[in-house]
C-alpha atoms as a PDB file:
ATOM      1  CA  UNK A   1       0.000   0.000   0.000  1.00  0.00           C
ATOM      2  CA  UNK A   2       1.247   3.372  -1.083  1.00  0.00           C
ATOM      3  CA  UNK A   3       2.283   5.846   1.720  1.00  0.00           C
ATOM      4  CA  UNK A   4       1.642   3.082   4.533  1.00  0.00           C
ATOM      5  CA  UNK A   5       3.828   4.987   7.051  1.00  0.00           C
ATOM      6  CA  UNK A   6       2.016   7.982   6.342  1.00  0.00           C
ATOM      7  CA  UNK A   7       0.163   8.000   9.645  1.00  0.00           C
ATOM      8  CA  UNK A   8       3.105   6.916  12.218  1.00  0.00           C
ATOM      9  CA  UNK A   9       4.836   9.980  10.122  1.00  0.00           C
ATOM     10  CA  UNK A  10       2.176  12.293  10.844  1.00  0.00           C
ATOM     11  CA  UNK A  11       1.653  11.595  14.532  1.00  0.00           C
ATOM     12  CA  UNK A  12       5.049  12.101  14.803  1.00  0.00           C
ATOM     13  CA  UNK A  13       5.315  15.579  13.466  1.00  0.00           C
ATOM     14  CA  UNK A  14       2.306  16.643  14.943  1.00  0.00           C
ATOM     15  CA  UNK A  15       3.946  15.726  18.174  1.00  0.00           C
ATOM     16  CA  UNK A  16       7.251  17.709  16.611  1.00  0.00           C
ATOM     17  CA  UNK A  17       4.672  20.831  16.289  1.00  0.00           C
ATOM     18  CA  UNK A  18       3.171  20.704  19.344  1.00  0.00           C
ATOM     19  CA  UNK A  19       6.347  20.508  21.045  1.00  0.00           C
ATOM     20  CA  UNK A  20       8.035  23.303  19.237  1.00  0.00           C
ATOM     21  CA  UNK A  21       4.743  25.569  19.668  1.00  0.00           C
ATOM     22  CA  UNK A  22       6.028  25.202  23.610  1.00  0.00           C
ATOM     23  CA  UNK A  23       9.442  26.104  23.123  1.00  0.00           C
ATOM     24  CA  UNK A  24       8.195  29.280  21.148  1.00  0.00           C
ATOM     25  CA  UNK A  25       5.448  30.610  23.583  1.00  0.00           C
ATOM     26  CA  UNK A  26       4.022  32.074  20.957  1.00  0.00           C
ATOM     27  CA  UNK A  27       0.945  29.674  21.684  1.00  0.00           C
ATOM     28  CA  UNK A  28      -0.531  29.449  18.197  1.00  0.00           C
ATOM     29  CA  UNK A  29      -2.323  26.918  16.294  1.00  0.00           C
ATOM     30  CA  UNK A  30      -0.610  25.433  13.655  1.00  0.00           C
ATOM     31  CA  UNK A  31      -1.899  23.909  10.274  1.00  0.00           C
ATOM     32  CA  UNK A  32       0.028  21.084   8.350  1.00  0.00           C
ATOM     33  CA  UNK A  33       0.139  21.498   4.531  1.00  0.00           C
ATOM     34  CA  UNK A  34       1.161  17.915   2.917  1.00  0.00           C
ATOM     35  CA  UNK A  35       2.950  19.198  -0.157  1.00  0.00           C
ATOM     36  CA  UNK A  36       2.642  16.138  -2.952  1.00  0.00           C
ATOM     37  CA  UNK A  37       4.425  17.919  -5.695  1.00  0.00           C
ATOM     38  CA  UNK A  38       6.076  15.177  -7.790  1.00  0.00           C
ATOM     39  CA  UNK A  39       4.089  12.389  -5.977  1.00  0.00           C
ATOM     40  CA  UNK A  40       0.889  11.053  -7.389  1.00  0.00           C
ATOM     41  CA  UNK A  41      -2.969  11.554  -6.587  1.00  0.00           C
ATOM     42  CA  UNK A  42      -2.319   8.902  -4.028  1.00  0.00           C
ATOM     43  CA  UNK A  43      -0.458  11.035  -2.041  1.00  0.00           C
ATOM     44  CA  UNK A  44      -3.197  13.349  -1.553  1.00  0.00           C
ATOM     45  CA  UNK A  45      -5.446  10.887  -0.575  1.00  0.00           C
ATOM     46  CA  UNK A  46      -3.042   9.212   1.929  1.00  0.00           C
ATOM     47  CA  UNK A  47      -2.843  12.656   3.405  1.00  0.00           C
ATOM     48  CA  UNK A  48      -6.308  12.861   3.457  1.00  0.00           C
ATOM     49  CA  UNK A  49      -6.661   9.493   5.104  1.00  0.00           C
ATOM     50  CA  UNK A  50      -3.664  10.604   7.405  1.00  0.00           C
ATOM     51  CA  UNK A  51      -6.011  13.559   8.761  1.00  0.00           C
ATOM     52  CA  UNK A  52      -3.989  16.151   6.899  1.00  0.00           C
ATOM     53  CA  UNK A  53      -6.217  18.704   5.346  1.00  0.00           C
ATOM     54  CA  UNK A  54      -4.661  20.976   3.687  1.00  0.00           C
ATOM     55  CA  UNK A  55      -2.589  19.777   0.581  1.00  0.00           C
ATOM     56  CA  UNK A  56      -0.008  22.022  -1.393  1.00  0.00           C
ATOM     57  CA  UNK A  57       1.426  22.532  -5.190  1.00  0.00           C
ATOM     58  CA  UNK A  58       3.877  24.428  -6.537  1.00  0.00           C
ATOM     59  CA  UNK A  59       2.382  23.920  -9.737  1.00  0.00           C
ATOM     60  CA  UNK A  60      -0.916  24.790 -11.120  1.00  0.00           C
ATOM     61  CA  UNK A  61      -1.100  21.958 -14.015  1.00  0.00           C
ATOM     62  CA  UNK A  62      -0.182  19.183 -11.683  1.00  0.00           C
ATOM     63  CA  UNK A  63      -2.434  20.412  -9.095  1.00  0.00           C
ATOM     64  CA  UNK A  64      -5.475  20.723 -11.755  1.00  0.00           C
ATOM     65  CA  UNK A  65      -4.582  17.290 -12.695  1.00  0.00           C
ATOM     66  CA  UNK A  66      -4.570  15.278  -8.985  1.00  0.00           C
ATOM     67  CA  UNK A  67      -8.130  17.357  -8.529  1.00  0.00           C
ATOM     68  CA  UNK A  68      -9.327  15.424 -11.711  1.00  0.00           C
ATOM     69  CA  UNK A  69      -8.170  12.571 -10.205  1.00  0.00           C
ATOM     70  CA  UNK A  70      -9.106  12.329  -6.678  1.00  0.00           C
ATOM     71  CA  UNK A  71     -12.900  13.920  -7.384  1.00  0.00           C
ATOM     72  CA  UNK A  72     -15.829  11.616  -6.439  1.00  0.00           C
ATOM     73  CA  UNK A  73     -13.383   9.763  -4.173  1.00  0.00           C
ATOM     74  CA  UNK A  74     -14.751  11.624  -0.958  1.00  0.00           C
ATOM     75  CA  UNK A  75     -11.221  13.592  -0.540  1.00  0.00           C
ATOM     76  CA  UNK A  76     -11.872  17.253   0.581  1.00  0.00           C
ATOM     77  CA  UNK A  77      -8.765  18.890   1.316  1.00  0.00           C
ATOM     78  CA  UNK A  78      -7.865  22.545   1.025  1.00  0.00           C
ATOM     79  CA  UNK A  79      -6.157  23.450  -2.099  1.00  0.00           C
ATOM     80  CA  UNK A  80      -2.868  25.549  -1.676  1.00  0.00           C
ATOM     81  CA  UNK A  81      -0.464  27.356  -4.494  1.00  0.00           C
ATOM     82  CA  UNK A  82       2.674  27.802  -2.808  1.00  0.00           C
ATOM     83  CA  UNK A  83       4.808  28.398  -5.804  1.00  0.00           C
ATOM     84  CA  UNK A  84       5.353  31.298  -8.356  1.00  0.00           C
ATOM     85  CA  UNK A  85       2.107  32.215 -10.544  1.00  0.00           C
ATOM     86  CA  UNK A  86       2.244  34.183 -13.979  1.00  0.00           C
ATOM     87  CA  UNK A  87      -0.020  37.113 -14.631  1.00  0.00           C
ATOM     88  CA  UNK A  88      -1.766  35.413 -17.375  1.00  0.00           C
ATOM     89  CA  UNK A  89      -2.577  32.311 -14.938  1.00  0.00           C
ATOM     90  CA  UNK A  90      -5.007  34.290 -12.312  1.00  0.00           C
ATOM     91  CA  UNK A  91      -7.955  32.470 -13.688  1.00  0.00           C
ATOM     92  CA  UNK A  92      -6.509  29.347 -12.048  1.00  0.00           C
ATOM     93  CA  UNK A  93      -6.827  30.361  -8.584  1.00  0.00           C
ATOM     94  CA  UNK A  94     -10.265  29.420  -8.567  1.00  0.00           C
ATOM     95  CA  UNK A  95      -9.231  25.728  -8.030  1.00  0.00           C
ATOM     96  CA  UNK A  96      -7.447  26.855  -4.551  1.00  0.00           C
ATOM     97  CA  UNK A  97      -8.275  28.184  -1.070  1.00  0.00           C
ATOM     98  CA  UNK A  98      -4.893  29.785  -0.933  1.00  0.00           C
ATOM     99  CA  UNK A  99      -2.320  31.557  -3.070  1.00  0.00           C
ATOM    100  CA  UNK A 100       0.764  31.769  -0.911  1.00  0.00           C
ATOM    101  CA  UNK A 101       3.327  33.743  -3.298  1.00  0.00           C
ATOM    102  CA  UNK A 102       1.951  36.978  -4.012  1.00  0.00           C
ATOM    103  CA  UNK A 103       5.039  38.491  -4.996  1.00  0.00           C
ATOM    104  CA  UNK A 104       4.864  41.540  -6.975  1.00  0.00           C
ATOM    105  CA  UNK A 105       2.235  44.440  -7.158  1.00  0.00           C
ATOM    106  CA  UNK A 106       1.462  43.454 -11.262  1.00  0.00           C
ATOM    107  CA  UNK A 107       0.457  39.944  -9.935  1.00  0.00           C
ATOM    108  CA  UNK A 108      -1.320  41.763  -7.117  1.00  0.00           C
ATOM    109  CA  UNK A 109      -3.676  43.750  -9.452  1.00  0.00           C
ATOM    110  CA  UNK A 110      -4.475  41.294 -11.587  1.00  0.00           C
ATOM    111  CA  UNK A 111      -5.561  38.781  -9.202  1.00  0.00           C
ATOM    112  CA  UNK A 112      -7.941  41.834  -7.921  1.00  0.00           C
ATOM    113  CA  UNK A 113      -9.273  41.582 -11.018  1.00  0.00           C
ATOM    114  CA  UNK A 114      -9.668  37.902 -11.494  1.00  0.00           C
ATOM    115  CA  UNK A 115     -11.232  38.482  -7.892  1.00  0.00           C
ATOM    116  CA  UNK A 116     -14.097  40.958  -8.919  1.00  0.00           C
ATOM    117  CA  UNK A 117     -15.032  39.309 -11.751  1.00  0.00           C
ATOM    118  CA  UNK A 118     -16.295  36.240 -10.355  1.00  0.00           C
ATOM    119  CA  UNK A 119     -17.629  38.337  -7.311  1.00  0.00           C
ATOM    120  CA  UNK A 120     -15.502  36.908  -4.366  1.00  0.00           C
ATOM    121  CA  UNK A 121     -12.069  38.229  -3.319  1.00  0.00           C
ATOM    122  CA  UNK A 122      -8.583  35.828  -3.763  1.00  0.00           C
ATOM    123  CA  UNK A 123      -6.663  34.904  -0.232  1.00  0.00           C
ATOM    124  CA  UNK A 124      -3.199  35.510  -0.470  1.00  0.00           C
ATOM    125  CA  UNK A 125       0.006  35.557   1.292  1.00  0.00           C
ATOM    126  CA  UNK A 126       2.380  38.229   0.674  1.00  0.00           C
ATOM    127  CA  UNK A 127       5.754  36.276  -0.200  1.00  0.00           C
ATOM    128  CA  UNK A 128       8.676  38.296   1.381  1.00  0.00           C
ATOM    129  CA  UNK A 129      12.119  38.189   0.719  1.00  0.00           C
ATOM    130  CA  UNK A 130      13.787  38.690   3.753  1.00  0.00           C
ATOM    131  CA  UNK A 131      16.935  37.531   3.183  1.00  0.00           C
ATOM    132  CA  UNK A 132      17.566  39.157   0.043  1.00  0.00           C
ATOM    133  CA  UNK A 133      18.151  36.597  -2.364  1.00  0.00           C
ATOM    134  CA  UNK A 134      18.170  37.282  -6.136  1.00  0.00           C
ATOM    135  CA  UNK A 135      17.346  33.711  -6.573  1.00  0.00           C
ATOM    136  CA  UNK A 136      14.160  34.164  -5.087  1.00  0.00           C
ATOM    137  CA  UNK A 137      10.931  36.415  -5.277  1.00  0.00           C
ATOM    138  CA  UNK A 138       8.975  38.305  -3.096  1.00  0.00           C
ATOM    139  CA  UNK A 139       8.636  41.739  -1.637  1.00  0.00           C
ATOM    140  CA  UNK A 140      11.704  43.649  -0.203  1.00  0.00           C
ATOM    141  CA  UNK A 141      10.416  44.079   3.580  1.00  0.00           C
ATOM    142  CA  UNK A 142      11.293  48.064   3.021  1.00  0.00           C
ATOM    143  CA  UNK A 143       8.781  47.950   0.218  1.00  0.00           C
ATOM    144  CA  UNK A 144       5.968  46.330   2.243  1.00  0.00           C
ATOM    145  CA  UNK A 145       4.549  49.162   4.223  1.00  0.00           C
ATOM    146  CA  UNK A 146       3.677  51.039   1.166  1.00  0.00           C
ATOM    147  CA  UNK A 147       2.471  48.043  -1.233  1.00  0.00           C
ATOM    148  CA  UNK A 148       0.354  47.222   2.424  1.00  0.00           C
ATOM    149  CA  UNK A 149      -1.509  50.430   2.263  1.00  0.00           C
ATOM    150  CA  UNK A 150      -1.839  50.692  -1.752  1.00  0.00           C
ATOM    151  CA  UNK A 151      -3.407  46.494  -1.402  1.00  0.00           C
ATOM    152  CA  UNK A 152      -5.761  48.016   0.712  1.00  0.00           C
ATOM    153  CA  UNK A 153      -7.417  49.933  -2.273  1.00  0.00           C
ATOM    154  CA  UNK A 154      -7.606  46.569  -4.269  1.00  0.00           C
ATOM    155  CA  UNK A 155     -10.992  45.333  -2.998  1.00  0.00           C
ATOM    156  CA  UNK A 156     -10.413  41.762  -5.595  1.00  0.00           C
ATOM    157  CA  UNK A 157      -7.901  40.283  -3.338  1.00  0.00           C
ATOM    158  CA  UNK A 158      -7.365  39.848   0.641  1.00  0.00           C
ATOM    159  CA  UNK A 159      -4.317  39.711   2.111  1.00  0.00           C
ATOM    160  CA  UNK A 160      -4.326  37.337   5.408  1.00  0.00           C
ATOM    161  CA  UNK A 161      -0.544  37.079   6.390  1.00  0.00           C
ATOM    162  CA  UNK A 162       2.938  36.372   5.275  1.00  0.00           C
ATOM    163  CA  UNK A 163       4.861  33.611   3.610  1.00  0.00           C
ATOM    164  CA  UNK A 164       8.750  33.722   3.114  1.00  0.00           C
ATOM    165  CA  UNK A 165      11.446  31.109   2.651  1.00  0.00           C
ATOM    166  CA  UNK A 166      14.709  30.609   4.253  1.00  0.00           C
ATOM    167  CA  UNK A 167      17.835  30.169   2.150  1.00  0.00           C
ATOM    168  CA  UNK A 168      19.171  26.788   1.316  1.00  0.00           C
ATOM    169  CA  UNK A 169      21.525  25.101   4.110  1.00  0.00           C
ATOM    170  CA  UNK A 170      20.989  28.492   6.360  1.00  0.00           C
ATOM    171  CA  UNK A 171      22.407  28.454   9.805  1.00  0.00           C
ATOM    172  CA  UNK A 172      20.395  28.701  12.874  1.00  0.00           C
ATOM    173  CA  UNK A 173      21.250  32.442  13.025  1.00  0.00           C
ATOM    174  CA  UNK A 174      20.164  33.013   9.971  1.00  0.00           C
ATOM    175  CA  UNK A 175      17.071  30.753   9.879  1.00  0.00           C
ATOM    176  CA  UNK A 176      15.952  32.679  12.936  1.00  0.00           C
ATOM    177  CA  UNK A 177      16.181  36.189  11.458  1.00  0.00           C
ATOM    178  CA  UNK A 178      14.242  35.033   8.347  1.00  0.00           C
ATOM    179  CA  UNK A 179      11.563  33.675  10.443  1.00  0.00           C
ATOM    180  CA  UNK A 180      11.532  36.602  12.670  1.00  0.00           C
ATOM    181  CA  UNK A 181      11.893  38.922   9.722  1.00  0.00           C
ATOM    182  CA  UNK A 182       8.569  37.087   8.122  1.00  0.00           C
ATOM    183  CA  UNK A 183       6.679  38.478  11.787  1.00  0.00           C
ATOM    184  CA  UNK A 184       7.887  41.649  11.974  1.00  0.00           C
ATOM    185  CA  UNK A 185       6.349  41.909   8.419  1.00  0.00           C
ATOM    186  CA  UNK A 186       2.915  40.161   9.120  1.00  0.00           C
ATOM    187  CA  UNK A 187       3.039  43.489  12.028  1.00  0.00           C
ATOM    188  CA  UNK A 188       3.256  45.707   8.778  1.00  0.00           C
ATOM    189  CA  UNK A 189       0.122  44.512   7.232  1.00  0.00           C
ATOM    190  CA  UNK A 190      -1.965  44.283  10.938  1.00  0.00           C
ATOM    191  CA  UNK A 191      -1.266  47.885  11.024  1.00  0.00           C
ATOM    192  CA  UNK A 192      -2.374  48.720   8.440  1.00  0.00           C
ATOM    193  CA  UNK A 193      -5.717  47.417   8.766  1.00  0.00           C
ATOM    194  CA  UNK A 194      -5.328  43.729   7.043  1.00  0.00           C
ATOM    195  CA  UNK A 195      -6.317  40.604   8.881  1.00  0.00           C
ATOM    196  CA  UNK A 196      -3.118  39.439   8.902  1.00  0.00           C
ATOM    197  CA  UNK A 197      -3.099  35.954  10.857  1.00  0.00           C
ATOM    198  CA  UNK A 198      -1.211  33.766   9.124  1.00  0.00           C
ATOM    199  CA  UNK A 199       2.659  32.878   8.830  1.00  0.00           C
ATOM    200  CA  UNK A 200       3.963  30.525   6.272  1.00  0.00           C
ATOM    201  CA  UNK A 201       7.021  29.402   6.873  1.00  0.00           C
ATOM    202  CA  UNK A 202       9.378  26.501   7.642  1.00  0.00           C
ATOM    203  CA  UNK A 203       9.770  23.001   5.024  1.00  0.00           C
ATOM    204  CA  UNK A 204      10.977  19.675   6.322  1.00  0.00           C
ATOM    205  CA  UNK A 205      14.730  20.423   7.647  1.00  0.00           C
ATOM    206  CA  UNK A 206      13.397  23.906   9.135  1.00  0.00           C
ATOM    207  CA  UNK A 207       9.966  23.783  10.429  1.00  0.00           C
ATOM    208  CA  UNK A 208      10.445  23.291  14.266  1.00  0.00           C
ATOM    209  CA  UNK A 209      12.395  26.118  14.263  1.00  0.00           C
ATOM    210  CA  UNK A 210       9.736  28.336  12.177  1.00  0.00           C
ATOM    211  CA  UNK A 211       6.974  27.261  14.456  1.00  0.00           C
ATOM    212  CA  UNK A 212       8.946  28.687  17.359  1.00  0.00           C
ATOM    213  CA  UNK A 213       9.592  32.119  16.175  1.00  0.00           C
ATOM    214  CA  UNK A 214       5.696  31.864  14.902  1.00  0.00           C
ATOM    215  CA  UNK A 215       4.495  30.061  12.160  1.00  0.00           C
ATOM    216  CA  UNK A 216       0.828  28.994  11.717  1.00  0.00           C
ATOM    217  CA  UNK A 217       1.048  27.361   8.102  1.00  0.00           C
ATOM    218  CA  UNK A 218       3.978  24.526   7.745  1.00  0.00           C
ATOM    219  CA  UNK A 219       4.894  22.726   4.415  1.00  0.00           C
ATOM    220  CA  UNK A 220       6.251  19.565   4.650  1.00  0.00           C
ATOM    221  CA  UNK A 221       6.866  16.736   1.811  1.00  0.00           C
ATOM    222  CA  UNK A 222      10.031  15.122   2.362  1.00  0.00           C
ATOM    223  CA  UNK A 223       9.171  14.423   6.189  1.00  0.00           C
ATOM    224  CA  UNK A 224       5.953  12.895   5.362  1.00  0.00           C
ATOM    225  CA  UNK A 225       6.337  11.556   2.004  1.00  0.00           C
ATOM    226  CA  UNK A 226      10.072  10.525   1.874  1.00  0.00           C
ATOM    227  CA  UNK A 227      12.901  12.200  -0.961  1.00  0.00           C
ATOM    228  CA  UNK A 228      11.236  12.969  -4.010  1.00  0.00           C
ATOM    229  CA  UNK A 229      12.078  11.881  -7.369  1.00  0.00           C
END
């Protein structure tokens, strides 16, 4: 049976979260997002089946295509886009409950759009980049206080928190000050006037240590599903 461990995997990073919501004090709930990218339909399900249920893609097309696969099998998870979206992709944000990488103010208006044409505003995440890297999008956290105010004017879209991304192999140090960056920035949007909640942040080598400087969303593959292909 695909994914048999699944569940023994689960309980053990829910135990992981729970544990690392201590350490932090920050005393928040936190949701698990399987992330299946590369895996089949039968991941989703397994997460389903595991009591995961939120599932994300980085990738609209194989996203589209594991919801054509799974429906009529009774599997309602949450949909999730954590990866980069084009401009001329908007439209496809209708098969998710959350966009995580909002990234740039020309994405930002057209998913307004997208979001008062079929008469119900698009939940996002503003992706920062607080560590700077060229390899990666996302606002500049000394651009965010402006683009917070101007998003308030875009009544299409609703911002609800923050998502950023460490760098590759980071140190502690440096994992830290990301993580702390990404709610320092989620402050930004409370004030000014967004219902900021969320914080999406930490993967499978760097979660525990997101959850205790904050995070509500996780996304974890390689802990629950094993190394990809």
């Amino acid at each position: 049976m695909p994914f048999s461990a699944l569940p023994e995997r689960v309980a053990e990073v829910r135990a992981s979260i729970a544990e690392a919501v201590l350490r932090g004090g920050h005393a928040q709930t936190v949701r698990l997002i399987a992330v299946t990218k590369t895996h089949g339909p039968d991941a989703v399900e397994a997460a389903w089946h595991a009591g995961i249920g939120d599932v994300g893609e980085n990738k609209v097309q194989e996203a589209v295509v594991k919801q054509a696969a799974i429906s009529g099998n009774a599997v309602a998870v949450r949909w999730h886009l954590i990866g980069h979206l084009q401009r001329n992709k908007v439209k496809q944000l209708d098969h998710f409950t959350l966009f995580h990488a909002l990234d740039r103010p020309a994405l930002a208006d057209a998913i307004s759009d997208f979001g008062l044409a079929r008469g119900r505003p698009v939940e996002v995440l503003m992706q920062v980049n607080v560590a700077g890297e060229t390899t990666k999008g996302g606002y500049e956290p000394a651009a965010l206080e402006a683009e917070a105010d101007r998003l308030k004017g875009l009544r299409g879209v609703c911002v609800i928190g923050v998502m950023t991304m460490a760098p590759f192999d980071a140190s502690e140090i440096m994992l830290r000050r990301v993580f702390r960056g990404a709610r320092v920035a989620r402050e930004v949007l409370v004030k000014a006037g967004h219902g900021a909640a969320e914080l999406s942040m930490g993967m499978s080598a760097d979660y525990e240590l997101a959850i205790e400087e904050g995070a509500t969303l996780v996304r974890l593959g390689t802990v629950l599903f094993g190394t990809r292909s």
